[in-house]
Protein backbone atom coordinates (compact mmCIF):
# COMPACT_ATOMS: atom_id res chain seq x y z
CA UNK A 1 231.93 167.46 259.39
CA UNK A 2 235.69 167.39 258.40
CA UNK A 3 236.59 167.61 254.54
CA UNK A 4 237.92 163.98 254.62
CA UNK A 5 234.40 162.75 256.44
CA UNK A 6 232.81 164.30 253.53
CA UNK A 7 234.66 162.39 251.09
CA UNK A 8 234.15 159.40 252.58
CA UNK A 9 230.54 159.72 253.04
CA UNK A 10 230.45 160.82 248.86
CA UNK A 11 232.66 157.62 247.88
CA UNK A 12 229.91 155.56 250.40
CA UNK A 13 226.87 156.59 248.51
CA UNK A 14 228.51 156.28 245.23
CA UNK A 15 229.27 152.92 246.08
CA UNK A 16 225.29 151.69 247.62
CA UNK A 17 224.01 153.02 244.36
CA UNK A 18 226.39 150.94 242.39
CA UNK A 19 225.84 147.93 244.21
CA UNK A 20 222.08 148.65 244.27
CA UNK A 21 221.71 148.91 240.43
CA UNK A 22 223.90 145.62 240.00
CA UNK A 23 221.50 143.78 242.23
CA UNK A 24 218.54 145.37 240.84
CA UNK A 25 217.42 147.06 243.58
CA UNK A 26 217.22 150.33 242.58
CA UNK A 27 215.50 151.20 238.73
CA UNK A 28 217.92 152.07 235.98
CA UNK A 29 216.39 155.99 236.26
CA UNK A 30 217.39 156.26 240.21
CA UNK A 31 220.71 156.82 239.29
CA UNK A 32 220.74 160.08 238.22
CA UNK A 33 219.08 161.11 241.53
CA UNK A 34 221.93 159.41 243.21
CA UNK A 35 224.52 161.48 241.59
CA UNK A 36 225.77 158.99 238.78
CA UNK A 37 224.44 161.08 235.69
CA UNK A 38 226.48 159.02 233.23
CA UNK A 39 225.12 155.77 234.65
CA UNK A 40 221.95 157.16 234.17
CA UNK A 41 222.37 157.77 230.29
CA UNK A 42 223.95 154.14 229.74
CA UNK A 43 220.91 152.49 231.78
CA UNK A 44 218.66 154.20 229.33
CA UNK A 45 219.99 152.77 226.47
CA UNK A 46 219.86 149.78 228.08
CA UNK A 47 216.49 150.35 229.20
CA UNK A 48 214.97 151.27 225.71
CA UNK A 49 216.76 148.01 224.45
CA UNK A 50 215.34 145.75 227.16
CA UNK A 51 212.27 146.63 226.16
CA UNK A 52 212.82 146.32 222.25
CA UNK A 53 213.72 143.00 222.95
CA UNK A 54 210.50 142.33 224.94
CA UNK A 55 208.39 143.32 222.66
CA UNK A 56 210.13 141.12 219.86
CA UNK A 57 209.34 138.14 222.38
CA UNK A 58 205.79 139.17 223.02
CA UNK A 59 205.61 139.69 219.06
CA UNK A 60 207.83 136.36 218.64
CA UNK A 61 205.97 134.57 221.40
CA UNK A 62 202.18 135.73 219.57
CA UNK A 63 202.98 135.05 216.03
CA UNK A 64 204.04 131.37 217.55
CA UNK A 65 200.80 130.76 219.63
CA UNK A 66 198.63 132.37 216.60
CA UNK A 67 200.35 130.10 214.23
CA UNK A 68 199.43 126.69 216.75
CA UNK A 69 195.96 128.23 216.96
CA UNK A 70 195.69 127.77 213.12
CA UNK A 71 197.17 124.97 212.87
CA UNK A 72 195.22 123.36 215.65
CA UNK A 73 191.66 124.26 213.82
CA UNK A 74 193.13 123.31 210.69
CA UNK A 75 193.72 120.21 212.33
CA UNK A 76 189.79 120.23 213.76
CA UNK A 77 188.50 121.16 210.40
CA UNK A 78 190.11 118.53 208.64
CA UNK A 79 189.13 115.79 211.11
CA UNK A 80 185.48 117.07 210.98
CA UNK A 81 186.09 117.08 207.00
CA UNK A 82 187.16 113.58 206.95
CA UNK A 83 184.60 112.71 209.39
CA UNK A 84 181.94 114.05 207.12
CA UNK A 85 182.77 112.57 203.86
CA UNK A 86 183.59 109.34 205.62
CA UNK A 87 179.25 109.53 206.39
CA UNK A 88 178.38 111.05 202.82
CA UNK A 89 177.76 108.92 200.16
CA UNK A 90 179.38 110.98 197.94
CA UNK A 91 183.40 111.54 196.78
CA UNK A 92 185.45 115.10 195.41
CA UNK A 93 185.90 114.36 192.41
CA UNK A 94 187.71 115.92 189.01
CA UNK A 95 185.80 115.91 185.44
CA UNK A 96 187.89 116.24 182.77
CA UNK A 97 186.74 116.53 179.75
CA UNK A 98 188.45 115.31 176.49
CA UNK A 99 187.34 117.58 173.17
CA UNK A 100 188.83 115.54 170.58
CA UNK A 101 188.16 112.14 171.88
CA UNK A 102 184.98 112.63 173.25
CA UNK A 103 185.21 111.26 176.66
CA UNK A 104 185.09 111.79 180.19
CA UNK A 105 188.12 111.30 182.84
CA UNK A 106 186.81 111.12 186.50
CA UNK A 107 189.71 111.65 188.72
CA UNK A 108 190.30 111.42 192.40
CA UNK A 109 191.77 114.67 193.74
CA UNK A 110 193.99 113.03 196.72
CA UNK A 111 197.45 111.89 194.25
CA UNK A 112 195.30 112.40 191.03
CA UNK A 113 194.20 108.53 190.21
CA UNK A 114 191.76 108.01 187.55
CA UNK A 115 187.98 106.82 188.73
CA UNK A 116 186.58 105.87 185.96
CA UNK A 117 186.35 107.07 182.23
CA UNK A 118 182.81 107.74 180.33
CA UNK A 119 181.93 107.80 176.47
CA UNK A 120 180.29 111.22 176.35
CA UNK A 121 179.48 110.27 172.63
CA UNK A 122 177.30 106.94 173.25
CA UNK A 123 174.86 108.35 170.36
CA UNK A 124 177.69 109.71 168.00
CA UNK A 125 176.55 107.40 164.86
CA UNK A 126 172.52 108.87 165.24
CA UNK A 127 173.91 112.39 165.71
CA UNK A 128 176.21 112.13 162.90
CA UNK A 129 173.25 110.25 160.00
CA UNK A 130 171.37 113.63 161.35
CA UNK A 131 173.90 115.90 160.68
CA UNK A 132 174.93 114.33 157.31
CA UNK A 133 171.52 114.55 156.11
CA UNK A 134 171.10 118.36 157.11
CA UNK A 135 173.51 120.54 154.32
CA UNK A 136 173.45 123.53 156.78
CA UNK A 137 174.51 121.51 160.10
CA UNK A 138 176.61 119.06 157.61
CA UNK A 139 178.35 122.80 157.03
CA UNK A 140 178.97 123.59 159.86
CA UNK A 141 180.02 120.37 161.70
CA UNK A 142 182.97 120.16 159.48
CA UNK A 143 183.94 123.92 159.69
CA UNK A 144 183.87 123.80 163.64
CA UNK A 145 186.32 120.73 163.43
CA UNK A 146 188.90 123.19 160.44
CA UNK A 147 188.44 126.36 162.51
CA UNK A 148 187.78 125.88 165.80
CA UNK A 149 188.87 122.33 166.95
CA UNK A 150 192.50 122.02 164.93
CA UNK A 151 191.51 119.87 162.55
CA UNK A 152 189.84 117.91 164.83
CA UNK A 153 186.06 117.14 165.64
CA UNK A 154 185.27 118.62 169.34
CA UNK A 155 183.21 116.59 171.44
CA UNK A 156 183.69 118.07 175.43
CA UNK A 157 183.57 121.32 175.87
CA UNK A 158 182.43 121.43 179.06
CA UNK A 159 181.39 118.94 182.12
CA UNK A 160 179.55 119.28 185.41
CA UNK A 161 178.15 116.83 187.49
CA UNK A 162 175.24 117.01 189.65
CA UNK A 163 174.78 117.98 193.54
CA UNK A 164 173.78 114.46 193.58
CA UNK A 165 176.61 112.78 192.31
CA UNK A 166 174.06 110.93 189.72
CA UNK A 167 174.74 112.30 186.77
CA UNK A 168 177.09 114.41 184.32
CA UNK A 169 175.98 117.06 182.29
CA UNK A 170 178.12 117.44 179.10
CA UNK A 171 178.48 120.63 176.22
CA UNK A 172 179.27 118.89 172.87
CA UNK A 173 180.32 121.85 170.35
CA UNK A 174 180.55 119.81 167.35
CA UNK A 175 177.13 118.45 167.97
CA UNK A 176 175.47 121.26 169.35
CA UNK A 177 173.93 120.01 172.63
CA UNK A 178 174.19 119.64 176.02
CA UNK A 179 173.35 115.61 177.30
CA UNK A 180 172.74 114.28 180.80
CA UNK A 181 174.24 110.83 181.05
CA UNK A 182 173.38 108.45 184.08
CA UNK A 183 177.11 107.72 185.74
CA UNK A 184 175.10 104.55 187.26
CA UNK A 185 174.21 103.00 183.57
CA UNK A 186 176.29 105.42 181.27
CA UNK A 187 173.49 106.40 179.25
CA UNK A 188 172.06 109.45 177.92
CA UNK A 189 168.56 110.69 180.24
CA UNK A 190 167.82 113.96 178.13
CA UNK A 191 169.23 116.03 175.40
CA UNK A 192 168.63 119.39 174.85
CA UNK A 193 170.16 120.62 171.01
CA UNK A 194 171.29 124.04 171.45
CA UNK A 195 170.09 126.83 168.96
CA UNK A 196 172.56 127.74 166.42
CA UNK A 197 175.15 125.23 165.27
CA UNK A 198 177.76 125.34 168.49
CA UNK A 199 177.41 124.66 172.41
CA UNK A 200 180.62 125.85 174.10
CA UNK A 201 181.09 126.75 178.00
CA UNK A 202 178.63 126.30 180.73
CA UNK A 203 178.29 127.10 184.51
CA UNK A 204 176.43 125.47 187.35
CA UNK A 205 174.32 127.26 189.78
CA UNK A 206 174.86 126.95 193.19
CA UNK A 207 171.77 124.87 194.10
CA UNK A 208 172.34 122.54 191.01
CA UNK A 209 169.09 123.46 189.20
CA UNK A 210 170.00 125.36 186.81
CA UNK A 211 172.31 125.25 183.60
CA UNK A 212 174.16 127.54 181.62
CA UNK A 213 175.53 126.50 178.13
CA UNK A 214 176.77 129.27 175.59
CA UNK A 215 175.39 129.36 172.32
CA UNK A 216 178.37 129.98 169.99
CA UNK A 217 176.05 131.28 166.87
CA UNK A 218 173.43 131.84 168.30
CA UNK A 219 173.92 135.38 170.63
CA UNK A 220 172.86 134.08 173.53
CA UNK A 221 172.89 131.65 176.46
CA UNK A 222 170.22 128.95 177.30
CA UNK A 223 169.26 128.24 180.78
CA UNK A 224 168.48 124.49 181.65
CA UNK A 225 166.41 123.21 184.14
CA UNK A 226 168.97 120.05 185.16
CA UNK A 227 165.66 118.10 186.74
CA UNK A 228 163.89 118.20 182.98
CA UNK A 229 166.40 118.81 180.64
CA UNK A 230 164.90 121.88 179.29
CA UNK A 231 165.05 125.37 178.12
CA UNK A 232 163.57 127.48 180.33
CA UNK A 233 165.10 130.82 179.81
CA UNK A 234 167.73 132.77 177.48
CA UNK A 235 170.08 135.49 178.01
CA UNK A 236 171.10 137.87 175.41
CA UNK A 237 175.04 137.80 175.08
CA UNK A 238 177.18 139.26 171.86
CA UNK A 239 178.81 137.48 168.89
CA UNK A 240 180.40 134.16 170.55
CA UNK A 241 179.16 133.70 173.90
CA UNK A 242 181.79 132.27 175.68
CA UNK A 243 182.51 132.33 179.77
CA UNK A 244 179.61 132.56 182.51
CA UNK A 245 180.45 132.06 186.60
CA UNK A 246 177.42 132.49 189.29
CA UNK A 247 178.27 134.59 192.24
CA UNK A 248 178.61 132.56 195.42
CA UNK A 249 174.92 133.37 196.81
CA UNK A 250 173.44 132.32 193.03
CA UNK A 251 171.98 135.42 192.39
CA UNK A 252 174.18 137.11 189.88
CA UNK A 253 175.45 135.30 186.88
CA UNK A 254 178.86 136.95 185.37
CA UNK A 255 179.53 136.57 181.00
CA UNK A 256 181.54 137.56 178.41
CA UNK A 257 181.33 137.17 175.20
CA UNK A 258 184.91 136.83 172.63
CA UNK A 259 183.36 137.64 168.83
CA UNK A 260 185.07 135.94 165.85
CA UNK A 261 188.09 134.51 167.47
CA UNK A 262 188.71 131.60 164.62
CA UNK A 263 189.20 134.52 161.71
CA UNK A 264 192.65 135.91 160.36
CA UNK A 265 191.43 138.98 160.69
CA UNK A 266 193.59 139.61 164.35
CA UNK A 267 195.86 142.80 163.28
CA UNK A 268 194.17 145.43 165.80
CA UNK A 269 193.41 147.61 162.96
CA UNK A 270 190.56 144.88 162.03
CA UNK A 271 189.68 144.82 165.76
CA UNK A 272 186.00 146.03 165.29
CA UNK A 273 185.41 143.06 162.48
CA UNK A 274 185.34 140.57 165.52
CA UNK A 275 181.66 141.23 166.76
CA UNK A 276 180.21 142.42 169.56
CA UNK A 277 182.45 141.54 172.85
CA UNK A 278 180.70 142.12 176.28
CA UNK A 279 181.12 141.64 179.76
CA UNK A 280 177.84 141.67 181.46
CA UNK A 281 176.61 141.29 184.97
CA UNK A 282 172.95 139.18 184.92
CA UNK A 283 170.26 138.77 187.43
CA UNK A 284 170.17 135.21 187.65
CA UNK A 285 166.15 135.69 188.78
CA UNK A 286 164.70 137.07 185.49
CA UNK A 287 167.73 136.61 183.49
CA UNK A 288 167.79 140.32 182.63
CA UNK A 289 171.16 142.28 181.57
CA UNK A 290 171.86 144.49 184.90
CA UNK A 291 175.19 145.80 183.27
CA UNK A 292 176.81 145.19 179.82
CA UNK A 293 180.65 146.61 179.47
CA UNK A 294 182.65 146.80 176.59
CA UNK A 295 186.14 146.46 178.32
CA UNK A 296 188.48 147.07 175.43
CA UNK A 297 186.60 150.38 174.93
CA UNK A 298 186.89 151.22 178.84
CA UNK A 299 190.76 150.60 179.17
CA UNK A 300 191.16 152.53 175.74
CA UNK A 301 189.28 155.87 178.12
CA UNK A 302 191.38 155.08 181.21
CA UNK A 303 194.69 154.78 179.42
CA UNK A 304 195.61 151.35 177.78
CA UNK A 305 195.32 151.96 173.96
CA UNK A 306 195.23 148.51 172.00
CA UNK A 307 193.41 146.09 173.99
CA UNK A 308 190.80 143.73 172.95
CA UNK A 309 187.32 143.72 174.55
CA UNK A 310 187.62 140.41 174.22
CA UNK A 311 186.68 138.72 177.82
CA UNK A 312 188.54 135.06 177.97
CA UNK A 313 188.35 133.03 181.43
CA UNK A 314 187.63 135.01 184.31
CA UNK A 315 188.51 135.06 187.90
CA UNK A 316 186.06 136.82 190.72
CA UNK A 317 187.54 138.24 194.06
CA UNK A 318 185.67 136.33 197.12
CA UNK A 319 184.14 139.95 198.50
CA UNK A 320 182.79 139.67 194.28
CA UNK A 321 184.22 143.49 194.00
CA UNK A 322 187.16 142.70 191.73
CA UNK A 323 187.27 140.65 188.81
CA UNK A 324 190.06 139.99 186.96
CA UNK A 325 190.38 139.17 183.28
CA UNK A 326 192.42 137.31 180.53
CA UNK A 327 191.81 139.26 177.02
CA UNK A 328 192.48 137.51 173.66
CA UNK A 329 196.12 138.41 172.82
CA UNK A 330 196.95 139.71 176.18
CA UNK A 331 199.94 137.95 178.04
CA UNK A 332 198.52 138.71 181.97
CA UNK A 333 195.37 139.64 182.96
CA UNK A 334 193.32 142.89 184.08
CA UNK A 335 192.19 143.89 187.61
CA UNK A 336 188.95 145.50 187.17
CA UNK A 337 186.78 146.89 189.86
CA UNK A 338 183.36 146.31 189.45
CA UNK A 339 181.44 148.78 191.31
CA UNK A 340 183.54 151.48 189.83
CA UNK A 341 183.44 149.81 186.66
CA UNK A 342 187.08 150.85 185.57
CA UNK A 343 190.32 148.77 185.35
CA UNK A 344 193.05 148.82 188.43
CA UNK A 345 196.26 147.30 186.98
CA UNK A 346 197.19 145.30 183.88
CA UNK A 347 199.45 142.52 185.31
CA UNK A 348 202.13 141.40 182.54
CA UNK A 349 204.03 137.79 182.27
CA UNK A 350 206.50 136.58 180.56
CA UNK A 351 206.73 134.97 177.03
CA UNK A 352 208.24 132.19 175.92
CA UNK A 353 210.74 132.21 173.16
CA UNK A 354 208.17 130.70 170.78
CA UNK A 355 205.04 132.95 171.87
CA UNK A 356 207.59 136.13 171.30
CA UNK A 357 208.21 134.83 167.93
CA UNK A 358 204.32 134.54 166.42
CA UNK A 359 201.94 136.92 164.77
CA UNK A 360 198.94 137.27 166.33
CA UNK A 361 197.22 135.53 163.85
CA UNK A 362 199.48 132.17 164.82
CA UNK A 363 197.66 132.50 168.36
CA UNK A 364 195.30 129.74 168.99
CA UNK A 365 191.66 131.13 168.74
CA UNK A 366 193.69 134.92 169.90
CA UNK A 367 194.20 133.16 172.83
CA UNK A 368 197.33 134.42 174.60
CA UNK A 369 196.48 133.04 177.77
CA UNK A 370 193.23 130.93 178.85
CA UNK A 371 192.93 129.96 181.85
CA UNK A 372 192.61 131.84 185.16
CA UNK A 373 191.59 130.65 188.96
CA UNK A 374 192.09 132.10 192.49
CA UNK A 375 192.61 130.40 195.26
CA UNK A 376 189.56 130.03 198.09
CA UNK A 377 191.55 132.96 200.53
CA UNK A 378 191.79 135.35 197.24
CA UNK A 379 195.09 135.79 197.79
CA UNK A 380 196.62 133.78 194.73
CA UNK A 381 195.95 133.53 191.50
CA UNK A 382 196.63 130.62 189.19
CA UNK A 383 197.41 131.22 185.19
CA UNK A 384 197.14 129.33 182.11
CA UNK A 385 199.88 130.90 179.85
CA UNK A 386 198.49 129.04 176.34
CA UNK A 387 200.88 129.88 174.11
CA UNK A 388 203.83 130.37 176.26
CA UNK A 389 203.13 126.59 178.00
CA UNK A 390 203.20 127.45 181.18
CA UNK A 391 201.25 127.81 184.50
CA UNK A 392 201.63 130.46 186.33
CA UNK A 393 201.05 131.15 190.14
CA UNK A 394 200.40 134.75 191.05
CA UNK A 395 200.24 137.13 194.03
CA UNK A 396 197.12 138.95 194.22
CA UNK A 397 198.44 141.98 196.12
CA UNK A 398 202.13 142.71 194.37
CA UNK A 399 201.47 140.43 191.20
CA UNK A 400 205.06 138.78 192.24
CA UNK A 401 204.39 135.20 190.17
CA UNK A 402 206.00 131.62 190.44
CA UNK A 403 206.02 129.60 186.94
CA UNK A 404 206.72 126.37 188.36
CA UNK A 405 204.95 124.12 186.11
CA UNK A 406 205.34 123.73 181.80
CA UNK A 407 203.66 121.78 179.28
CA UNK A 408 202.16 121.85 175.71
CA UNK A 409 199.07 124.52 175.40
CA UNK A 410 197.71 124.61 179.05
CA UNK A 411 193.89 125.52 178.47
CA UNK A 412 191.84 125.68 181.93
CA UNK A 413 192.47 126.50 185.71
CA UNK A 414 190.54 125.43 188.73
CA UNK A 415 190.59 125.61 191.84
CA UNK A 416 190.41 122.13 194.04
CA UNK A 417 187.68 121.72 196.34
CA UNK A 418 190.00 122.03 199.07
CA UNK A 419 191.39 124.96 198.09
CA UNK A 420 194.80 124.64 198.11
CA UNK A 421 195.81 123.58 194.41
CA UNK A 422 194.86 124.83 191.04
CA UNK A 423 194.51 122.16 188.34
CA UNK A 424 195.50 122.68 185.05
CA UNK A 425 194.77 120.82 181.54
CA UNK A 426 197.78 120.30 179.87
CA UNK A 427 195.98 120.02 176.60
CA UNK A 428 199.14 119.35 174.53
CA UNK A 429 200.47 116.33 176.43
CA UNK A 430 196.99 114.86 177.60
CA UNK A 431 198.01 115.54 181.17
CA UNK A 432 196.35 117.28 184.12
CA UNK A 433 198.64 118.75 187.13
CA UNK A 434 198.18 119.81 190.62
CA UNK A 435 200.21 123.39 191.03
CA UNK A 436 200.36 124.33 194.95
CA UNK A 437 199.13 127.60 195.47
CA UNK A 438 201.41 127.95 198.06
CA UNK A 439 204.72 127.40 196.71
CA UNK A 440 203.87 127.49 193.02
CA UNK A 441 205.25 124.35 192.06
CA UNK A 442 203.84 121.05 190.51
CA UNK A 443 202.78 118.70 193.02
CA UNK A 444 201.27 115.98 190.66
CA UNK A 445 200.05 114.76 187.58
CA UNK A 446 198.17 112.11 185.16
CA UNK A 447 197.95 111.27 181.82
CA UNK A 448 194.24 111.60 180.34
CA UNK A 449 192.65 111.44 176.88
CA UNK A 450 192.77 112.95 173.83
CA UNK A 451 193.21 117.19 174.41
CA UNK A 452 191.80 117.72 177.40
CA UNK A 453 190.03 121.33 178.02
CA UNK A 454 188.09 122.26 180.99
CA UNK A 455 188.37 120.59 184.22
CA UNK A 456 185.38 120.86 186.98
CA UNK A 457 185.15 120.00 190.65
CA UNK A 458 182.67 117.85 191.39
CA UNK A 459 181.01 114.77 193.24
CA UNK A 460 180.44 111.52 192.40
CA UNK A 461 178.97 108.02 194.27
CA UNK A 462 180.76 106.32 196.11
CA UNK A 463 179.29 103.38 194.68
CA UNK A 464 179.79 104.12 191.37
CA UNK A 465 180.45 101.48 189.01
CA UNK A 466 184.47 102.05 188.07
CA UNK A 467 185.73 101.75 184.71
């Protein structure tokens, strides 16, 4: 073959290899094997990016169809919501319950609109010729209103209502009792006086049968059968029983006690003149102690010098291996792992210019913060910031928070029965607001009586007489 055949043959093949990879008929890597090596290393490059970009669609393009999936069941599970409350005779409802005025707001959760209001204190003049005529209680009735209640007398501390939606079961400090009263006829069905000379918080169980109500002077907490309105067990606590939560299957029952908390005596040098402060895990069978804690003693051994074992509200991871918990004169909470029984992180927020200013013995009952709820997925948490008037939205993982609500002395957080809102008692303006987990921001609010304290989800009748 002649040199300029050659040639001509070498231009030819160059030029069907060309035209082949324009067209696509031969694969970016035949190139090279066609003698075009720096085509080769351009295709690639162009090659590796192709793909790059496929698999961003096929990411893109499964992120979209997993996000319609959700949305599509959240879609079924809200039409087979509606559909069931549309056949139950009951409503969600919201129990708020006002200390110094001694009623009850029922609220409708959908835009916050009051249902009805109830006198929790239909029998206040009897209780109050008893008292009077009984130095000790007489004593005592007047220091819980100086000390405790702000110069006020406190009437709601606490309010469930039943699985039934019949009835409302009320903790009334002052008076030192827990009532049933009928929602039907608004009248008392049983009382049960509380030993001691103070009822404070309570917890449900999961079935409805049973009641827990927190002795203040007493060292312990009184079950009550809800059916008979009676004491049928105790459980030993510390000085001020305060906060008790059942685990989700009923079995366990979680309490903490807070000692002295209406003393001067805050300056952390006085710490141990508070009382006995534990955090114990209960069998909610035989009401024995499976596991009593003194936190302030256990962060002290893993690092964090100057805490109080002081146990406020407390929030319990879904799995029920975490807890976390607000301390008297702690602005944040603690992660705590409960099978290891040692803390995680301390999560710190902010202070306002007027909480940065006070002595701790200007907190209100040492409380720095009160209030603490996590959302149903346990990815959020939602925080009362007392004396900084705030409330708080926080990330479980990274502790990254949203304050995107304010008001007077915020005292209690829920969580809304559909899980996507924490509630929050405003107790310095009377007012109650929706905060979206979500975003962190105030979604609504309504004006309710006289300091309200803790708010419960709960049912009601739909026939209910309104008020």
């Amino acid at each position: 073959m002649s040199e300029g055949a050659g040639m001509l043959k070498g231009h030819r093949s160059a030029l069907v290899v060309l035209v082949a990879l324009v067209v696509g008929w031969l694969p970016a890597g035949a190139a090279s094997a066609a003698g075009t090596p720096s085509t080769a290393k351009v295709s690639a490059k162009q090659q590796a990016a192709a793909k790059q970009r496929a698999a961003a669609r096929k990411k893109a393009l499964a992120k979209k169809r997993a996000a319609a999936r959700k949305k599509a069941l959240a879609k079924k599970q809200a039409a087979a919501e509606a559909k069931r409350k549309a056949a139950s005779p009951l409503r969600d409802a919201l129990f708020v319950g006002n200390n110094w005025d001694g009623t009850i707001d029922v609220v409708d959760p959908d835009g916050l609109r009051r249902i009805t209001r109830i006198n929790a204190i239909p029998d206040i003049e009897q209780r109050k010729a008893e008292i009077a005529a009984n130095p000790v209680r007489l004593g005592y009735f007047l220091l819980i209103g100086q000390l405790i209640g702000e110069g006020h007398d406190q009437f709601v501390d606490d309010v469930f209502s039943s699985h039934d939606g019949r009835f409302i079961y009320i903790s009334r400090p002052s008076l030192a009792d827990v009532v049933a009263i009928e929602l039907a006829t608004r009248k008392i069905v049983w009382r049960v006086p509380v030993e001691g000379n103070r009822a404070d918080h309570m917890a449900i169980s999961p079935d409805g049968t049973r009641l827990l109500v927190s002795a203040s002077t007493a060292r312990k907490v009184h079950v009550i059968d809800t059916a008979a309105g009676k004491i049928v067990a105790n459980i030993d606590s510390g000085d001020q029983p305060h906060e008790s939560n059942y685990s989700a299957d009923g079995k366990l029952i979680f309490h903490a006690s807070i000692g002295t908390v209406y003393t001067p005596a805050d300056d952390y040098a006085l710490d141990a003149a508070k009382g006995d402060r534990f955090f114990e895990v209960i069998d909610a069978t035989t009401y024995k102690v499976i596991k009593r804690l003194d936190i302030g003693k256990i962060l002290r051994t893993f690092g964090f010098p100057g805490m109080s074992s002081a146990v406020r509200p407390m929030a319990i991871s879904p799995d029920e291996r975490y807890a976390y918990f607000q301390l008297s004169f702690l602005h944040g909470f603690v992660e705590f792992d409960l099978k290891e029984n040692r803390p995680l992180r301390i999560a710190t927020l902010p202070l306002s210019e007027s909480a940065a200013g006070k002595s701790r013995e200007e907190y209100l009952l040492d409380s720095a913060h009160h209030g603490l709820a996590m959302n149903r997925a346990g990815t959020k948490l939602c925080v009362a910031g007392t004396m900084s008037d705030y409330a708080a939205i926080v990330d479980r993982q990274t502790f990254a928070y949203t304050i995107g609500s304010h008001g007077l002395k915020p005292y209690w957080a829920t969580t809304s029965a559909d899980g996507n809102s924490c509630v929050v008692s405003y107790s310095g303006d009377d007012r109650v607001a929706l905060i979206s987990y979500e975003t962190g921001k105030e979604t609504a609010s309504i004006p309710v009586g006289d300091h309200p304290q803790r708010v419960r989800v709960g049912v009601v009748r739909k026939d209910m007489p309104a008020g």
